[in-house]
PDB file of N, CA and C in Angstrom:
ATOM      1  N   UNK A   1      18.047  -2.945  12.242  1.00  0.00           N
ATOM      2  CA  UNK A   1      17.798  -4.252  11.700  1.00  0.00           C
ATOM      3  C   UNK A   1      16.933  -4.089  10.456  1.00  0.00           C
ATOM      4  N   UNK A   2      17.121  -4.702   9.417  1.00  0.00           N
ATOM      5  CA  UNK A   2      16.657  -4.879   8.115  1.00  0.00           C
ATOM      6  C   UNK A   2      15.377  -6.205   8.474  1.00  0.00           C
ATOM      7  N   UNK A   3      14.239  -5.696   8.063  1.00  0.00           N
ATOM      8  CA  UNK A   3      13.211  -6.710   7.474  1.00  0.00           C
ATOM      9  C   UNK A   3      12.252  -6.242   6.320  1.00  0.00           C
ATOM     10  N   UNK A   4      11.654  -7.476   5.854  1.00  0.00           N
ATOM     11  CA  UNK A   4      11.164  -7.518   4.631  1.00  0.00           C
ATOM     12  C   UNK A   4       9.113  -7.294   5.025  1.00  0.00           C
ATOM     13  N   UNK A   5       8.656  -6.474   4.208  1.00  0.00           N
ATOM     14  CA  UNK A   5       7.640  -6.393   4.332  1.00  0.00           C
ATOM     15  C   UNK A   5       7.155  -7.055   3.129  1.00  0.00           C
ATOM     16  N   UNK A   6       5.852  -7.861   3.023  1.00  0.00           N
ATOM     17  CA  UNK A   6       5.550  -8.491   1.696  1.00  0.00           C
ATOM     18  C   UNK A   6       4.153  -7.588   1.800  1.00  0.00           C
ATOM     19  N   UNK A   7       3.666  -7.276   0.635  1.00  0.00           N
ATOM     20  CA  UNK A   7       2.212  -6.241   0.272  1.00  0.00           C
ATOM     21  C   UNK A   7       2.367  -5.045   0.959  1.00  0.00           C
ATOM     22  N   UNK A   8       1.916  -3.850  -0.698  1.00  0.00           N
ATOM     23  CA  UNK A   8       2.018  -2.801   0.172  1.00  0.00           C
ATOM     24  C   UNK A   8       0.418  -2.117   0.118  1.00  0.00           C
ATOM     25  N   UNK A   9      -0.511  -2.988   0.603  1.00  0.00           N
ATOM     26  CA  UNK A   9      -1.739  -2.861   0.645  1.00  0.00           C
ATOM     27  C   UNK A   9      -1.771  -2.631   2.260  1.00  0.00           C
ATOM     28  N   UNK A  10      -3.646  -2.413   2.813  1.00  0.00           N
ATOM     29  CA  UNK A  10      -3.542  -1.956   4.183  1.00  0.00           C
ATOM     30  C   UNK A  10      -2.559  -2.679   4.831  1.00  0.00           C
ATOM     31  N   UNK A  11      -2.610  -3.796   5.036  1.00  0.00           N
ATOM     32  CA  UNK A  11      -1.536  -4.290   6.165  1.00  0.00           C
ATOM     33  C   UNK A  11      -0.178  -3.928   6.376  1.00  0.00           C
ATOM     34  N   UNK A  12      -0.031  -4.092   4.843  1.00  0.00           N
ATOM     35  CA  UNK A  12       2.044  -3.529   4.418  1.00  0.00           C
ATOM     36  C   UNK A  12       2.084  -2.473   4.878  1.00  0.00           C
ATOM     37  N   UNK A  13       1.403  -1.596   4.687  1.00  0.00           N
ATOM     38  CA  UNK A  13       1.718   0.000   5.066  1.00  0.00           C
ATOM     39  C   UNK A  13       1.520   0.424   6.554  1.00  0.00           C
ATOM     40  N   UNK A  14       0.578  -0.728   7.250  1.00  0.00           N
ATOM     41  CA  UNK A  14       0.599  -0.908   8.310  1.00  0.00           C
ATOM     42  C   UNK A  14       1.959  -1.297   9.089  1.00  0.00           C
ATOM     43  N   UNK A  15       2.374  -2.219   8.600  1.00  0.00           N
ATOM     44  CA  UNK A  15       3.623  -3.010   9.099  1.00  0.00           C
ATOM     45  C   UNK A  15       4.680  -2.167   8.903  1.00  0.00           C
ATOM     46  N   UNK A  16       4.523  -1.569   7.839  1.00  0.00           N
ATOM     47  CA  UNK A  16       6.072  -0.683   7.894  1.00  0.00           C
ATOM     48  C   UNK A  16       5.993   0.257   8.581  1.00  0.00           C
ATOM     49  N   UNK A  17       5.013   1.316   8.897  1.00  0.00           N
ATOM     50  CA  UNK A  17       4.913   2.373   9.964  1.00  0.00           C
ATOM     51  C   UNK A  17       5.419   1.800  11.582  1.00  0.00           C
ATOM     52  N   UNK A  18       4.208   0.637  11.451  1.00  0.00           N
ATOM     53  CA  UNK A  18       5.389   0.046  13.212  1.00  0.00           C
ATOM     54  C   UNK A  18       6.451  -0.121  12.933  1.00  0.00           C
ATOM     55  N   UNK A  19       7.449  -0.944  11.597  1.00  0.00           N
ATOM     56  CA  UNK A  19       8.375  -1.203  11.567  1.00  0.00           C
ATOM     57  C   UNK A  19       9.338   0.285  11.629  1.00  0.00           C
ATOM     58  N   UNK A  20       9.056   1.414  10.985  1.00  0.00           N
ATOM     59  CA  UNK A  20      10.237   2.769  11.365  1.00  0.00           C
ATOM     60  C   UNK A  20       9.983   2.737  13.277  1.00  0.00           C
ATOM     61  N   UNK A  21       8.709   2.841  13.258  1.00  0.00           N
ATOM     62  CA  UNK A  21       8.135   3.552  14.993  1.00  0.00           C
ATOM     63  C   UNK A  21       9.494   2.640  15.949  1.00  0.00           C
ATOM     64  N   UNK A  22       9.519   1.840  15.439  1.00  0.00           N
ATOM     65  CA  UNK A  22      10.115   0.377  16.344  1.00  0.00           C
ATOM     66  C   UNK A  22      11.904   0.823  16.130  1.00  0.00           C
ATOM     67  N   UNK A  23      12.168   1.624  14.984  1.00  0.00           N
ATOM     68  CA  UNK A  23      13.426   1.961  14.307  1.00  0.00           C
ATOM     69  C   UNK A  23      13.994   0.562  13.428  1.00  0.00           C
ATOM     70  N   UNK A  24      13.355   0.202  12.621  1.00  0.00           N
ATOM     71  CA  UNK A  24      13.668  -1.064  12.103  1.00  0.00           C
ATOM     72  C   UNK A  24      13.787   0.036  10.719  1.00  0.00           C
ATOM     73  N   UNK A  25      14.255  -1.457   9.664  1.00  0.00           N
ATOM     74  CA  UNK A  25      14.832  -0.482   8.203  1.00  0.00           C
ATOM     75  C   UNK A  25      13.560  -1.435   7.641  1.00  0.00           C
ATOM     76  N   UNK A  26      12.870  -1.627   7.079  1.00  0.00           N
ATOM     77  CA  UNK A  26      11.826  -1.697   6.714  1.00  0.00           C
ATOM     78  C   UNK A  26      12.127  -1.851   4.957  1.00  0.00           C
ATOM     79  N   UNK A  27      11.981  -2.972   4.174  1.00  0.00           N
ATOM     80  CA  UNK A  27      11.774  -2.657   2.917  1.00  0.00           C
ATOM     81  C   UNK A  27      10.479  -3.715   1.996  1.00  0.00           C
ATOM     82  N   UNK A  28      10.006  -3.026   1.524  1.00  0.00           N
ATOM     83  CA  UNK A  28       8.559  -3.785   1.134  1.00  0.00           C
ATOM     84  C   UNK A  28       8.255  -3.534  -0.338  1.00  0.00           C
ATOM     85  N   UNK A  29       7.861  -4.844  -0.311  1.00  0.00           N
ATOM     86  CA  UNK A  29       7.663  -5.390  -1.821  1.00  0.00           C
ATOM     87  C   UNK A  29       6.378  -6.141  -2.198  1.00  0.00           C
ATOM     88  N   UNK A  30       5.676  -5.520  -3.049  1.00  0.00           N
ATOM     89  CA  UNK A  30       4.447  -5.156  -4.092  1.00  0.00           C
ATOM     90  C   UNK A  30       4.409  -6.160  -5.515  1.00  0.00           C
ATOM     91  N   UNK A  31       3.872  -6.610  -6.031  1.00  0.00           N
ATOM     92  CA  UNK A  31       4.072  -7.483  -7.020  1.00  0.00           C
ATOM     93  C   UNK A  31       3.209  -6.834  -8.083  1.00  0.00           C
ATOM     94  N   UNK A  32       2.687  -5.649  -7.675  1.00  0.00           N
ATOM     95  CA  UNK A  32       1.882  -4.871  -8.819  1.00  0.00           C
ATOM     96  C   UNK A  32       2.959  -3.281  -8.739  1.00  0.00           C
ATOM     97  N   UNK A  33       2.363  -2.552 -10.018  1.00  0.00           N
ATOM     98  CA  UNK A  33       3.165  -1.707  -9.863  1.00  0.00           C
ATOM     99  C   UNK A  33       2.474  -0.509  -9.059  1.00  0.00           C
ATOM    100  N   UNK A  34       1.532  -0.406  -8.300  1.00  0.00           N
ATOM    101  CA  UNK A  34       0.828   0.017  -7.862  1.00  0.00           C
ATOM    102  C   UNK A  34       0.989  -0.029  -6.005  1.00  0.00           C
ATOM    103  N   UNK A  35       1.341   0.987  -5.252  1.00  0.00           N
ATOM    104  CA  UNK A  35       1.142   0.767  -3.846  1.00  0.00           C
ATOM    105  C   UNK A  35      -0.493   0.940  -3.387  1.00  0.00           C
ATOM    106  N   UNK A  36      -0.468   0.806  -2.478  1.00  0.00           N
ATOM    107  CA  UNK A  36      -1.734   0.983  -1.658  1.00  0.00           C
ATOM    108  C   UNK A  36      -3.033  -0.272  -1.615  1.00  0.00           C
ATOM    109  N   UNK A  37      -2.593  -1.226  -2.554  1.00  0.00           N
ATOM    110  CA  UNK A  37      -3.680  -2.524  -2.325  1.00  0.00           C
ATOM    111  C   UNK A  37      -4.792  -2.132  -2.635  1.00  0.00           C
ATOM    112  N   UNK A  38      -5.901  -2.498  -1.952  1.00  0.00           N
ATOM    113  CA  UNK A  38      -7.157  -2.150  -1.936  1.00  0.00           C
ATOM    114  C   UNK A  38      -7.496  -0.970  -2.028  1.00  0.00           C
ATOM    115  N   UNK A  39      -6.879   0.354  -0.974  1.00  0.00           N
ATOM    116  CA  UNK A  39      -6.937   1.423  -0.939  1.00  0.00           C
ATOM    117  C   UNK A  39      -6.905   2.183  -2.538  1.00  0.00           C
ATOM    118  N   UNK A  40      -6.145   1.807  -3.315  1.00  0.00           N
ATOM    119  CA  UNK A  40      -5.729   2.419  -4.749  1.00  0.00           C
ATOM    120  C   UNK A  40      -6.783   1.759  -5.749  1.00  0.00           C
ATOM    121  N   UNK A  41      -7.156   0.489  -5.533  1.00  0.00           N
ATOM    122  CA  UNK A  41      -8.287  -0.349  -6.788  1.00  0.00           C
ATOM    123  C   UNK A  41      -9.006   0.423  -5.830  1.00  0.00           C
ATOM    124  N   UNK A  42      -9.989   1.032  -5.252  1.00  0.00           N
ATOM    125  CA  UNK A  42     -11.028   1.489  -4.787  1.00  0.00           C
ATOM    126  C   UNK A  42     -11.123   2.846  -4.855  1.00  0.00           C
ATOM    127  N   UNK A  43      -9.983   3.837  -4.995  1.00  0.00           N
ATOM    128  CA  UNK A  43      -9.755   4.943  -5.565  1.00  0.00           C
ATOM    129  C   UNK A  43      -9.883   5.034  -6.999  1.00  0.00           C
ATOM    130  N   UNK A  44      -8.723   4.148  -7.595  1.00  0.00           N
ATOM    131  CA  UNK A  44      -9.268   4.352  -9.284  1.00  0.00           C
ATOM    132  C   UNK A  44     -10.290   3.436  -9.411  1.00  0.00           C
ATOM    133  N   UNK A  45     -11.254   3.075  -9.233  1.00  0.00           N
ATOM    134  CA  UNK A  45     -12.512   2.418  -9.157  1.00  0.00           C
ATOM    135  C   UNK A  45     -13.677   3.415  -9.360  1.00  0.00           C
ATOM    136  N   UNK A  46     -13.363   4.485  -7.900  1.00  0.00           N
ATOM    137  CA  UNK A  46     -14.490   5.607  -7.950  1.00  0.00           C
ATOM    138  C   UNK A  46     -14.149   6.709  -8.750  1.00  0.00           C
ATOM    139  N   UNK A  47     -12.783   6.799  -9.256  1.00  0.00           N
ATOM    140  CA  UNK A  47     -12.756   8.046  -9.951  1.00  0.00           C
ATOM    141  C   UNK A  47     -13.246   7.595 -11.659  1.00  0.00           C
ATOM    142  N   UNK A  48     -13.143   5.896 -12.205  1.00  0.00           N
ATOM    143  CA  UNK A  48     -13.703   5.686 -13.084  1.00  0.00           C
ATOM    144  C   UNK A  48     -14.913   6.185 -12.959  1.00  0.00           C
ATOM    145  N   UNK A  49     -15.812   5.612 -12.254  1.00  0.00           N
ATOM    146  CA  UNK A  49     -17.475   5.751 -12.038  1.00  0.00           C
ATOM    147  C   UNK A  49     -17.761   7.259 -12.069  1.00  0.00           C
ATOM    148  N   UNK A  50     -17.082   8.089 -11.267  1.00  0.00           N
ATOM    149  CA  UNK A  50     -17.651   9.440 -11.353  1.00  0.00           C
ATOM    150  C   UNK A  50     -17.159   9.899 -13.003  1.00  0.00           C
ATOM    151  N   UNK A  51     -16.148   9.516 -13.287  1.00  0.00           N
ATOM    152  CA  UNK A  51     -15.868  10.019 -15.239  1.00  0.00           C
ATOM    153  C   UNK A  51     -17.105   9.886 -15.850  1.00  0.00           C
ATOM    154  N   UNK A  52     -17.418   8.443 -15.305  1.00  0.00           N
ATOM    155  CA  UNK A  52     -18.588   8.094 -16.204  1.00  0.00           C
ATOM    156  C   UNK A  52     -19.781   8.595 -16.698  1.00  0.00           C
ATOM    157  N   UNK A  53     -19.909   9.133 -14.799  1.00  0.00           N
ATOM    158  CA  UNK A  53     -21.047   9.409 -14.558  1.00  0.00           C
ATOM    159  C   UNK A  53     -21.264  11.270 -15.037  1.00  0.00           C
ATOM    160  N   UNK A  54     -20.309  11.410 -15.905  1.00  0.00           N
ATOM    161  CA  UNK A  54     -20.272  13.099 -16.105  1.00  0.00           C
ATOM    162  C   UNK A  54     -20.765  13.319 -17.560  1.00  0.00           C
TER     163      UNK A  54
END
Protein backbone atom coordinates (compact mmCIF):
# COMPACT_ATOMS: atom_id res chain seq x y z
CA UNK A 1 0.00 0.00 0.00
CA UNK A 2 1.18 3.48 -1.03
CA UNK A 3 0.99 6.44 1.59
CA UNK A 4 2.04 9.87 1.73
CA UNK A 5 4.31 11.15 4.38
CA UNK A 6 4.18 15.09 4.78
CA UNK A 7 7.78 16.55 6.55
CA UNK A 8 10.86 15.01 6.39
CA UNK A 9 11.89 16.41 9.76
CA UNK A 10 11.95 14.18 13.16
CA UNK A 11 8.52 12.96 12.81
CA UNK A 12 8.63 12.23 8.82
CA UNK A 13 11.55 10.15 9.18
CA UNK A 14 9.93 8.72 12.00
CA UNK A 15 6.80 7.79 10.11
CA UNK A 16 8.44 6.41 7.24
CA UNK A 17 10.70 3.89 9.13
CA UNK A 18 7.32 2.44 10.74
CA UNK A 19 5.85 2.90 7.45
CA UNK A 20 8.73 0.23 5.50
CA UNK A 21 8.76 -1.88 9.21
CA UNK A 22 4.85 -2.20 8.58
CA UNK A 23 5.87 -3.00 4.59
CA UNK A 24 3.99 0.01 3.38
CA UNK A 25 5.56 2.07 0.19
CA UNK A 26 6.08 5.14 1.92
CA UNK A 27 6.68 8.44 -0.10
CA UNK A 28 7.45 11.79 1.63
CA UNK A 29 7.47 15.18 0.82
CA UNK A 30 9.60 18.21 2.18
CA UNK A 31 8.81 21.70 1.02
CA UNK A 32 12.47 22.73 1.61
CA UNK A 33 15.17 21.34 -0.28
CA UNK A 34 16.69 20.08 2.64
CA UNK A 35 15.74 16.60 4.58
CA UNK A 36 16.07 16.20 8.17
CA UNK A 37 13.94 19.32 9.66
CA UNK A 38 15.29 20.44 12.71
CA UNK A 39 17.93 17.83 12.82
CA UNK A 40 19.81 19.60 9.60
CA UNK A 41 19.03 23.64 10.78
CA UNK A 42 20.80 22.51 14.02
CA UNK A 43 23.65 20.79 12.27
CA UNK A 44 24.36 23.60 9.82
CA UNK A 45 23.73 25.95 12.71
CA UNK A 46 26.70 24.39 14.77
CA UNK A 47 28.97 23.86 12.03
CA UNK A 48 28.42 27.77 11.23
CA UNK A 49 29.35 28.70 14.92
CA UNK A 50 32.35 26.44 15.17
CA UNK A 51 33.70 28.20 11.47
CA UNK A 52 33.31 31.12 13.31
CA UNK A 53 34.66 30.38 16.16
CA UNK A 54 38.17 29.33 14.37
Amino acid sequence: MRVAVADEGVSGLTATKCCLDEGLDPTCFEWSQDNGGLWWKLHHFLTEMYSALQ
